[in-house]
PDB file of N, CA and C in Angstrom:
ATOM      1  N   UNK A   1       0.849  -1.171   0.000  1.00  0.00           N
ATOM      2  CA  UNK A   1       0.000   0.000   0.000  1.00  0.00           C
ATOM      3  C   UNK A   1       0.899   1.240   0.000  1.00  0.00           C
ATOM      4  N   UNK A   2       0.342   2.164  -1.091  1.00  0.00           N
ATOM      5  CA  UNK A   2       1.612   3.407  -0.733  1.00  0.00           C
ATOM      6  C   UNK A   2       0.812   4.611  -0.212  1.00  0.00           C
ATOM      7  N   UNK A   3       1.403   5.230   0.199  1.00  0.00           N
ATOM      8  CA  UNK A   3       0.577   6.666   0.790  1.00  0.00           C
ATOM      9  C   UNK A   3       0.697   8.208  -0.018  1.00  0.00           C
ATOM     10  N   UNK A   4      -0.328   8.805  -0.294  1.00  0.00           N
ATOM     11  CA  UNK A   4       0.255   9.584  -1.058  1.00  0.00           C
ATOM     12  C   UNK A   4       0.489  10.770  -0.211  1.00  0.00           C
ATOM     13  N   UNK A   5       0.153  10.844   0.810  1.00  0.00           N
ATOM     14  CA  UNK A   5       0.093  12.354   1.769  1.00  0.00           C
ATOM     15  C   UNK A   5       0.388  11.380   3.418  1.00  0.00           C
ATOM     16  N   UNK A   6       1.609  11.113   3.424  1.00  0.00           N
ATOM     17  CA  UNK A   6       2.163  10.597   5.008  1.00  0.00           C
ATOM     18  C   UNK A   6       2.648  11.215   6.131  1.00  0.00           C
ATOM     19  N   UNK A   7       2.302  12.662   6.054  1.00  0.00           N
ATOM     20  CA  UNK A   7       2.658  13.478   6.856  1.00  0.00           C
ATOM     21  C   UNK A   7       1.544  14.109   7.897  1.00  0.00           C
ATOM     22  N   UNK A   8       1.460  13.913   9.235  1.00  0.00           N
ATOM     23  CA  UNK A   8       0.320  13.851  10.113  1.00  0.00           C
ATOM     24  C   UNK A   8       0.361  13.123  11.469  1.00  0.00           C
ATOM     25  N   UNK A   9      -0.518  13.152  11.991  1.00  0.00           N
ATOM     26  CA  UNK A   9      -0.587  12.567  13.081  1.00  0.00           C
ATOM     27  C   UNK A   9      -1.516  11.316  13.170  1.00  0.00           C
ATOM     28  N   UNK A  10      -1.022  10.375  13.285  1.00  0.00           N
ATOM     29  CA  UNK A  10      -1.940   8.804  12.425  1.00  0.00           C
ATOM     30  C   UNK A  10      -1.796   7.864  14.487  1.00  0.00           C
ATOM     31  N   UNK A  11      -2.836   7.175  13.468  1.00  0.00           N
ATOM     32  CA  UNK A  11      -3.056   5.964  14.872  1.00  0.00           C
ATOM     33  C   UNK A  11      -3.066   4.718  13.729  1.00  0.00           C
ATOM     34  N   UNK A  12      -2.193   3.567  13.596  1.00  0.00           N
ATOM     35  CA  UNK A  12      -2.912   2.941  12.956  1.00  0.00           C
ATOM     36  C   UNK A  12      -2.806   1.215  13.275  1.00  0.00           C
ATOM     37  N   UNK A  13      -3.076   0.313  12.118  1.00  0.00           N
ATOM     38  CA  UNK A  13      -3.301  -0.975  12.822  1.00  0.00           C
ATOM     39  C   UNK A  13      -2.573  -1.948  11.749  1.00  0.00           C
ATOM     40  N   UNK A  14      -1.343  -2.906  12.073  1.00  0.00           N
ATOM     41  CA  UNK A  14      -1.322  -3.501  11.173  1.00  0.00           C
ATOM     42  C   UNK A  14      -1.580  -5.019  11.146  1.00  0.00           C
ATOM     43  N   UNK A  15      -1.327  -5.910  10.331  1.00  0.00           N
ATOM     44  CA  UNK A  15      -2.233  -7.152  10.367  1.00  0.00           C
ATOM     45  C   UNK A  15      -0.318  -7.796  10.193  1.00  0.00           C
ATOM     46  N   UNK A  16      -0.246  -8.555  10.997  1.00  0.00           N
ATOM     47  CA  UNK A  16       1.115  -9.663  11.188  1.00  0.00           C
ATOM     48  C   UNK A  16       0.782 -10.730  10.144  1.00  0.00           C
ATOM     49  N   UNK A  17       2.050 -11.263   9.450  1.00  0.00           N
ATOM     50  CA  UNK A  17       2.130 -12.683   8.954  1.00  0.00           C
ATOM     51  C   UNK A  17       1.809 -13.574   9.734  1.00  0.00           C
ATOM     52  N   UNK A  18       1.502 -13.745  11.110  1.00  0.00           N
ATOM     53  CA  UNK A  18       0.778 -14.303  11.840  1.00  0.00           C
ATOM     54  C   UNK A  18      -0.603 -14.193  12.063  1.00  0.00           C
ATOM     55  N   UNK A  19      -0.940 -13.175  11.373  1.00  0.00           N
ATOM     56  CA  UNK A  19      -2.561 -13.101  11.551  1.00  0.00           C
ATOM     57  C   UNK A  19      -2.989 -11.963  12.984  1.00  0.00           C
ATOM     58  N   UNK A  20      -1.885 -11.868  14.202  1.00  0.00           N
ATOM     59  CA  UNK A  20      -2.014 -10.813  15.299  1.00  0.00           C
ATOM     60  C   UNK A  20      -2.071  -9.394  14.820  1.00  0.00           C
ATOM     61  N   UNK A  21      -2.702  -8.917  15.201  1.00  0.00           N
ATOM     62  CA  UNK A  21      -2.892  -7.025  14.988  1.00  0.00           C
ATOM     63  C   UNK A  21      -2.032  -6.440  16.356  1.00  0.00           C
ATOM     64  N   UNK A  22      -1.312  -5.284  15.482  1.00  0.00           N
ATOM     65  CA  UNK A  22      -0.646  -4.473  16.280  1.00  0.00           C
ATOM     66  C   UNK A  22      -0.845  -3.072  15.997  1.00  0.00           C
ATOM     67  N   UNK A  23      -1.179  -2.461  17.007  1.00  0.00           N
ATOM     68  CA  UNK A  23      -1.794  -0.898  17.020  1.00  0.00           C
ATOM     69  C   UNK A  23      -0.731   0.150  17.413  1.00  0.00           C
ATOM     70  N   UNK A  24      -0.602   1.013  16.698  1.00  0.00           N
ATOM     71  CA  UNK A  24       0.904   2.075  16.903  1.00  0.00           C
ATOM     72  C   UNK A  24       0.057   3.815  15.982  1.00  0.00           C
ATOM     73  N   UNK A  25       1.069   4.438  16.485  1.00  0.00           N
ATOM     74  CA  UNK A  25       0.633   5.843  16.374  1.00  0.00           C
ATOM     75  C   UNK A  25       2.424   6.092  15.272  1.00  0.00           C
ATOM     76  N   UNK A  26       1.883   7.584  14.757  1.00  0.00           N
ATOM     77  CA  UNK A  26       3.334   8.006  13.987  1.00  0.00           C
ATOM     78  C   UNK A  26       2.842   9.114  12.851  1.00  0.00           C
ATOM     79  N   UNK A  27       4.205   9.937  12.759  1.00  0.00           N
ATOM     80  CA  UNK A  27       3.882  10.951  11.893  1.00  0.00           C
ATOM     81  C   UNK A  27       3.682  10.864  10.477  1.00  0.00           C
ATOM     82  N   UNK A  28       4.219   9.302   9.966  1.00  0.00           N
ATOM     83  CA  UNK A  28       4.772   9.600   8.460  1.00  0.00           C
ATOM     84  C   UNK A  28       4.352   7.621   8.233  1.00  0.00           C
ATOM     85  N   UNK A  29       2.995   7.653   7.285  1.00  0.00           N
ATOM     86  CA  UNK A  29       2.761   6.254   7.702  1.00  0.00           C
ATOM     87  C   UNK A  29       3.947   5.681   6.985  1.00  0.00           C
ATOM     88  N   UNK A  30       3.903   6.112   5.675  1.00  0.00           N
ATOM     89  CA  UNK A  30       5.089   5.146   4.851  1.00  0.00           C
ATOM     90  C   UNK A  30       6.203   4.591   5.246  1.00  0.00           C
ATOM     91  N   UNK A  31       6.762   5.439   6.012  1.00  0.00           N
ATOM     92  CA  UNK A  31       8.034   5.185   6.425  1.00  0.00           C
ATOM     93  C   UNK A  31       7.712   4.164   7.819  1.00  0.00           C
ATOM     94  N   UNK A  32       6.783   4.687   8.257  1.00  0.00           N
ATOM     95  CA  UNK A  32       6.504   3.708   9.567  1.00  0.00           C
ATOM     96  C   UNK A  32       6.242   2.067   9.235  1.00  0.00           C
ATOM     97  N   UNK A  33       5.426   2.212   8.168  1.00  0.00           N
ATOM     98  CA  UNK A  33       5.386   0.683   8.039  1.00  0.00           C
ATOM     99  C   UNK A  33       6.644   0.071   6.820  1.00  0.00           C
ATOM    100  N   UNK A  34       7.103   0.967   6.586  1.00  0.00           N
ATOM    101  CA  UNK A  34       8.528   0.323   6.066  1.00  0.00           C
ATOM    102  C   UNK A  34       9.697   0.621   6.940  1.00  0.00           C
ATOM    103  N   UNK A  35       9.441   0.952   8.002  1.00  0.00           N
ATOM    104  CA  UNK A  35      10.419   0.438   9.245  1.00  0.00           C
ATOM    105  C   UNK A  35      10.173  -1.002   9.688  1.00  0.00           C
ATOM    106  N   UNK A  36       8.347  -0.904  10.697  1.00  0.00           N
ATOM    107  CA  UNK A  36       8.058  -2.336  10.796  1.00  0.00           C
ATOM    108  C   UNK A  36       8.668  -3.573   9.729  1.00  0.00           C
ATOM    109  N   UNK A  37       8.332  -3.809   8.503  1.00  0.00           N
ATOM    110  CA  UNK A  37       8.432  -4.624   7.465  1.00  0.00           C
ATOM    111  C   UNK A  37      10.496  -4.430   7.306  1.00  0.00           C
ATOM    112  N   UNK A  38      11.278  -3.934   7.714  1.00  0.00           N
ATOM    113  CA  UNK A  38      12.621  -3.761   7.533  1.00  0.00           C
ATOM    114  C   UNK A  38      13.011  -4.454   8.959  1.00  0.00           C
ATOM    115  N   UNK A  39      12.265  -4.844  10.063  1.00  0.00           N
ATOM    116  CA  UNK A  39      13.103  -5.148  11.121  1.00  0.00           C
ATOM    117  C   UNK A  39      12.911  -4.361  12.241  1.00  0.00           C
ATOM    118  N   UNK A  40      12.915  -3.013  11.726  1.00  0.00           N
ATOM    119  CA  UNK A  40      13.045  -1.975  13.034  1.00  0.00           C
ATOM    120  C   UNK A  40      12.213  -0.805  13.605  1.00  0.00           C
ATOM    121  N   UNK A  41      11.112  -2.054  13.076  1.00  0.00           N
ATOM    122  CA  UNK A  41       9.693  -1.214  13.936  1.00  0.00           C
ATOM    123  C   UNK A  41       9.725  -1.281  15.427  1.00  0.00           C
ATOM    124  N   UNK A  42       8.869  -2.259  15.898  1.00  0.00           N
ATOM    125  CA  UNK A  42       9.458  -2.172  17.081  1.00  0.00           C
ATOM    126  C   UNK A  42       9.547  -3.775  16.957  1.00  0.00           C
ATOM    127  N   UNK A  43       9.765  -4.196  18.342  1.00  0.00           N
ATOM    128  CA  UNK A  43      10.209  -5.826  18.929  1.00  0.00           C
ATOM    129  C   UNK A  43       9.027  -6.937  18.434  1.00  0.00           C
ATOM    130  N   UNK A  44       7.813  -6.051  18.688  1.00  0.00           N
ATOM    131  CA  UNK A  44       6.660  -7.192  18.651  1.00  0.00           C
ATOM    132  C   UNK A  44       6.775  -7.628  16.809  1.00  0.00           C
ATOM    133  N   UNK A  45       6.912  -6.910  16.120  1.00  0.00           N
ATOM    134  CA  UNK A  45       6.526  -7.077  14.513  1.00  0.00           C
ATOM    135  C   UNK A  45       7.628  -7.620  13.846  1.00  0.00           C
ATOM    136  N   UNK A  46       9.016  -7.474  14.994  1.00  0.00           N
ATOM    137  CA  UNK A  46      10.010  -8.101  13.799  1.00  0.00           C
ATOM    138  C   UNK A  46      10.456  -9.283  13.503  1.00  0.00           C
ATOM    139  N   UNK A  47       9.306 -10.083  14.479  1.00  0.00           N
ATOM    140  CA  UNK A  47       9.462 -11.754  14.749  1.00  0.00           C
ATOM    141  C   UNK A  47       8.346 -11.860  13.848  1.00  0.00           C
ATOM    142  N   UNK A  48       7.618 -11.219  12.948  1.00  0.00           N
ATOM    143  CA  UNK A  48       6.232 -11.546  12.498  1.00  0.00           C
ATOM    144  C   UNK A  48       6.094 -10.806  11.271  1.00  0.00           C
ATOM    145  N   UNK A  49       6.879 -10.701  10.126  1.00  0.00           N
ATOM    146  CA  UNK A  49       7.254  -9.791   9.247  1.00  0.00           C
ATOM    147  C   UNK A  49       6.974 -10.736   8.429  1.00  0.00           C
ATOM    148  N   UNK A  50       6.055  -9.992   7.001  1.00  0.00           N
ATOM    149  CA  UNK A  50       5.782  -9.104   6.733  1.00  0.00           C
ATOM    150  C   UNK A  50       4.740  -8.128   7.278  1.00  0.00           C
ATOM    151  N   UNK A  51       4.481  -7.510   7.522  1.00  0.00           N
ATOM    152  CA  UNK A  51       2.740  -6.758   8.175  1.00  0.00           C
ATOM    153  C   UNK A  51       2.236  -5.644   7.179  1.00  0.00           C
ATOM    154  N   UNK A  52       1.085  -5.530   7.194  1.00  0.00           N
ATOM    155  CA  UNK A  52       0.249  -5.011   5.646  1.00  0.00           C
ATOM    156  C   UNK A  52      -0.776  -4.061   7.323  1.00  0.00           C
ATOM    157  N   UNK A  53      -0.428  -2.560   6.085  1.00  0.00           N
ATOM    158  CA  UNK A  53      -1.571  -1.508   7.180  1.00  0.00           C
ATOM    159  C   UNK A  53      -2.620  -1.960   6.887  1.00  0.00           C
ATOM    160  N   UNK A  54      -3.894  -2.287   7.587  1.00  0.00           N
ATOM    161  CA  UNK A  54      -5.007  -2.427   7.213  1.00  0.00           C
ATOM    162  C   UNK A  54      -5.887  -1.278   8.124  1.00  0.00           C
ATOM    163  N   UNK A  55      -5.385  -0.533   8.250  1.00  0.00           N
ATOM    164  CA  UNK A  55      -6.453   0.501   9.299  1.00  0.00           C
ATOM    165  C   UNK A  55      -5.213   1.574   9.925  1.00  0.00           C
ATOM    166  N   UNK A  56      -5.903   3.072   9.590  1.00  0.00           N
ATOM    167  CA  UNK A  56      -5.318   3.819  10.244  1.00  0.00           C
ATOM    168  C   UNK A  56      -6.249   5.549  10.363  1.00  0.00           C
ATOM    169  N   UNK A  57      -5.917   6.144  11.227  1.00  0.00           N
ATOM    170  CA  UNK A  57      -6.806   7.298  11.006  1.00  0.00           C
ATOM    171  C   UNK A  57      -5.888   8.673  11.025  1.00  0.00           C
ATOM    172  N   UNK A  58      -5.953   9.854  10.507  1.00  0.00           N
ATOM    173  CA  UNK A  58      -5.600  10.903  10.969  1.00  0.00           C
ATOM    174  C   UNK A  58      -6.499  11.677  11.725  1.00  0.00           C
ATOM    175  N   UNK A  59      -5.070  12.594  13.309  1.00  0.00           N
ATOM    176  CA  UNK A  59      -6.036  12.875  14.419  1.00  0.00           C
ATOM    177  C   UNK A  59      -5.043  14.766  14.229  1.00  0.00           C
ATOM    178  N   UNK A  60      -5.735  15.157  14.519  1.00  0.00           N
ATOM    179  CA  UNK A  60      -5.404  16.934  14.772  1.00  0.00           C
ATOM    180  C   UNK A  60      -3.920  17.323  15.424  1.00  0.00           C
ATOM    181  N   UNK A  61      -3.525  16.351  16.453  1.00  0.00           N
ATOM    182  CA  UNK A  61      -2.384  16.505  17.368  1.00  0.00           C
ATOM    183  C   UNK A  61      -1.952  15.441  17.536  1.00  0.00           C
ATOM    184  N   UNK A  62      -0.431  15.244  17.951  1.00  0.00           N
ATOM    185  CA  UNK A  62       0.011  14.027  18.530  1.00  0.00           C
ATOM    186  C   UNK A  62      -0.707  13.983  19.740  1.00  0.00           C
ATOM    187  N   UNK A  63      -1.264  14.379  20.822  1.00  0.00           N
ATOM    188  CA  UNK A  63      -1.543  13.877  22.219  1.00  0.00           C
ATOM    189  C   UNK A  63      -2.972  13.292  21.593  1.00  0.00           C
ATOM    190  N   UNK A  64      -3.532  13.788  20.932  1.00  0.00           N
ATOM    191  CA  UNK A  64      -5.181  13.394  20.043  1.00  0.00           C
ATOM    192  C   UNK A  64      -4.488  11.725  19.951  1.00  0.00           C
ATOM    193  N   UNK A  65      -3.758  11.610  19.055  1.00  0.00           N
ATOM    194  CA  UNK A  65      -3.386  10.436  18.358  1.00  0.00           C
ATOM    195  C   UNK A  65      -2.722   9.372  19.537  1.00  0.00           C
ATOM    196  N   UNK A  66      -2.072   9.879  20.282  1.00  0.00           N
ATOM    197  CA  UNK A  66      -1.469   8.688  21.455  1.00  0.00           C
ATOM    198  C   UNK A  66      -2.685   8.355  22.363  1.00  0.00           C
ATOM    199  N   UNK A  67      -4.082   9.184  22.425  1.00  0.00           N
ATOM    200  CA  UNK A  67      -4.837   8.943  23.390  1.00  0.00           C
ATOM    201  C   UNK A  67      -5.657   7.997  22.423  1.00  0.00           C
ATOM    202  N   UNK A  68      -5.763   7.951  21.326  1.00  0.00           N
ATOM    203  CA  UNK A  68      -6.501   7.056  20.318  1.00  0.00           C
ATOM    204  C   UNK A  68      -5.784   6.171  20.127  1.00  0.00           C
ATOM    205  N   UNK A  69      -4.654   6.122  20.243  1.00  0.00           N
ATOM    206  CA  UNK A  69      -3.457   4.730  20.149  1.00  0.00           C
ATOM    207  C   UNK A  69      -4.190   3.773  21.264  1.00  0.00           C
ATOM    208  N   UNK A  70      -3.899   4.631  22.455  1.00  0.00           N
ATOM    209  CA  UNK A  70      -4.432   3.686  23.909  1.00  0.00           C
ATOM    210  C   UNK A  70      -5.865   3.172  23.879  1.00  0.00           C
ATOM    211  N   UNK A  71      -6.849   4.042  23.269  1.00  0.00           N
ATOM    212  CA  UNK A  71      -8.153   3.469  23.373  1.00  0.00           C
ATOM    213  C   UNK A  71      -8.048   1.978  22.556  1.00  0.00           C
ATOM    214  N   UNK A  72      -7.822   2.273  21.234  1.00  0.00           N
ATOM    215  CA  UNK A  72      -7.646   1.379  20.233  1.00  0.00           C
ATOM    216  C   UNK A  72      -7.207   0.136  20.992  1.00  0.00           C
ATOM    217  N   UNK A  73      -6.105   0.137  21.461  1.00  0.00           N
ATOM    218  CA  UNK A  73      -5.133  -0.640  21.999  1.00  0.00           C
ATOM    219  C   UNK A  73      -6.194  -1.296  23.391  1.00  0.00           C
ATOM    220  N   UNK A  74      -7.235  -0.741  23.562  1.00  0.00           N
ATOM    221  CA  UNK A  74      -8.012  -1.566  24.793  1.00  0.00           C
ATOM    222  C   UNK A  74      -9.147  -2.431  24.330  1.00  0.00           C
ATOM    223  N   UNK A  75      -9.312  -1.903  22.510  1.00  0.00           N
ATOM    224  CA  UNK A  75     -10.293  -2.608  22.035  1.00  0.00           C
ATOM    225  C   UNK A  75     -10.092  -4.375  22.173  1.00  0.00           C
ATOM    226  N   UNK A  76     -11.416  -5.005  22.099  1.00  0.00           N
ATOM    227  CA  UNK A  76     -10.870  -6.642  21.929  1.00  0.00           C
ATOM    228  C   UNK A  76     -10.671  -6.806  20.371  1.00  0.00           C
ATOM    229  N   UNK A  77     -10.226  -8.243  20.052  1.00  0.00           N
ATOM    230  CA  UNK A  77      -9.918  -8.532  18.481  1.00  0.00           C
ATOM    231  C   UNK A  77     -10.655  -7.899  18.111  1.00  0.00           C
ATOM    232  N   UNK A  78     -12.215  -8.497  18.356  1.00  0.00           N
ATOM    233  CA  UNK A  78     -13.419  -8.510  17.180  1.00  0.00           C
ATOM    234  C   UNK A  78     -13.690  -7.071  17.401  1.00  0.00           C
ATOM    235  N   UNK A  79     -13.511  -6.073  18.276  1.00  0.00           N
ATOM    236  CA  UNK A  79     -13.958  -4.630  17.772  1.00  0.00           C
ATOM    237  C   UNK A  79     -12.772  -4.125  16.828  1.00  0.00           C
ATOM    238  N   UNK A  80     -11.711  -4.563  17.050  1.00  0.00           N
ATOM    239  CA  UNK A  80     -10.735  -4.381  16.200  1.00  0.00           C
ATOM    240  C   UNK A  80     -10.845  -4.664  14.924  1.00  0.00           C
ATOM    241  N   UNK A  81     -11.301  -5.733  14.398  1.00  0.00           N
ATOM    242  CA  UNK A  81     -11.585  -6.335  12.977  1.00  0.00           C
ATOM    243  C   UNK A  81     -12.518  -5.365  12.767  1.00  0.00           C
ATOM    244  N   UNK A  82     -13.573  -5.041  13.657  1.00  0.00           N
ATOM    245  CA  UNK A  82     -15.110  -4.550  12.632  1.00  0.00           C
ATOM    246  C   UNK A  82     -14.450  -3.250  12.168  1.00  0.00           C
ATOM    247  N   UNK A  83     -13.768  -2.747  13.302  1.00  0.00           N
ATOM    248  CA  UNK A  83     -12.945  -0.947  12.611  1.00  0.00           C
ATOM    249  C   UNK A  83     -12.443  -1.416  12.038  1.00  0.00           C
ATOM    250  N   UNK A  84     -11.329  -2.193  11.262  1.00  0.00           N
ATOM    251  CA  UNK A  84     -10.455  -2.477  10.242  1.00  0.00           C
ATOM    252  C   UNK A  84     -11.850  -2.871   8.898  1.00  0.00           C
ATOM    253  N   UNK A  85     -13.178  -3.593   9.383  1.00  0.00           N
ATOM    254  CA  UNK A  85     -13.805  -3.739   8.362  1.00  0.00           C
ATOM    255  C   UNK A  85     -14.744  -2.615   7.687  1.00  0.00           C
ATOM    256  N   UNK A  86     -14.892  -1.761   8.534  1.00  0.00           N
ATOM    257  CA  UNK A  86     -15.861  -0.627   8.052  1.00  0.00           C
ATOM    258  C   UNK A  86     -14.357   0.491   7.313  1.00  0.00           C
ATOM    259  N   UNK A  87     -13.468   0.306   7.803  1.00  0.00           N
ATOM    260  CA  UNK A  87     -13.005   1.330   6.852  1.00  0.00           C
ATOM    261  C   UNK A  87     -12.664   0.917   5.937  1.00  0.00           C
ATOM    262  N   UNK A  88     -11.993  -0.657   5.334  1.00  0.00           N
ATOM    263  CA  UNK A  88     -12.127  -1.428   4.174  1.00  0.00           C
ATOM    264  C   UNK A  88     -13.359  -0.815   3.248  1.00  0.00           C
ATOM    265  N   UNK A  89     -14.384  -0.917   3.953  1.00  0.00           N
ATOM    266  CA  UNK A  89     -15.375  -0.490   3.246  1.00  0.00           C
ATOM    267  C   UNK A  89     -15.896   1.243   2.611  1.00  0.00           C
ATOM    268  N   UNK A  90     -15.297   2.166   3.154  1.00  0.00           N
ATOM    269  CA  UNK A  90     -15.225   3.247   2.847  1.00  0.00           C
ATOM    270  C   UNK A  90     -14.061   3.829   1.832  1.00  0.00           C
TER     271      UNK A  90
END
């Protein structure tokens, strides 16, 4: 997936070669998920590489976006999938 405008304040979600979702915040998606997919995203994704964004949002501010990181991050799977499925759908 490429991005054409990666500059912002993002929350987003990616889907592991394992099938696990991992939820992270960042200014610049492209580069973020071609860190993850290079090794040096963070610890959890680089045992589980490749990972494909499937969900992400832009928020007004970084503190906007880390407080939407954490909510996200309290969701269970299945509320997790349905947000990854309704924005598939938009």
């Amino acid at each position: 997936m490429e991005f054409k405008n990666t500059k912002g304040n993002y929350v987003y979600i990616l889907r592991c070669s394992d099938g696990n979702l991992y939820t992270g915040w960042t200014v610049d998606l492209q580069k973020r998920l071609e860190c993850h997919n290079s090794g040096k995203g963070s610890k959890y994704t680089r045992a589980r590489r490749p990972v494909e964004m499937v969900y992400f949002e832009e928020l007004a501010t970084k503190n906007e976006a880390l407080r939407r990181e954490a909510a996200v991050k309290k969701l269970s799977r299945d509320e997790k999938l349905k947000l990854i499925e309704v924005f598939n759908l938009s």
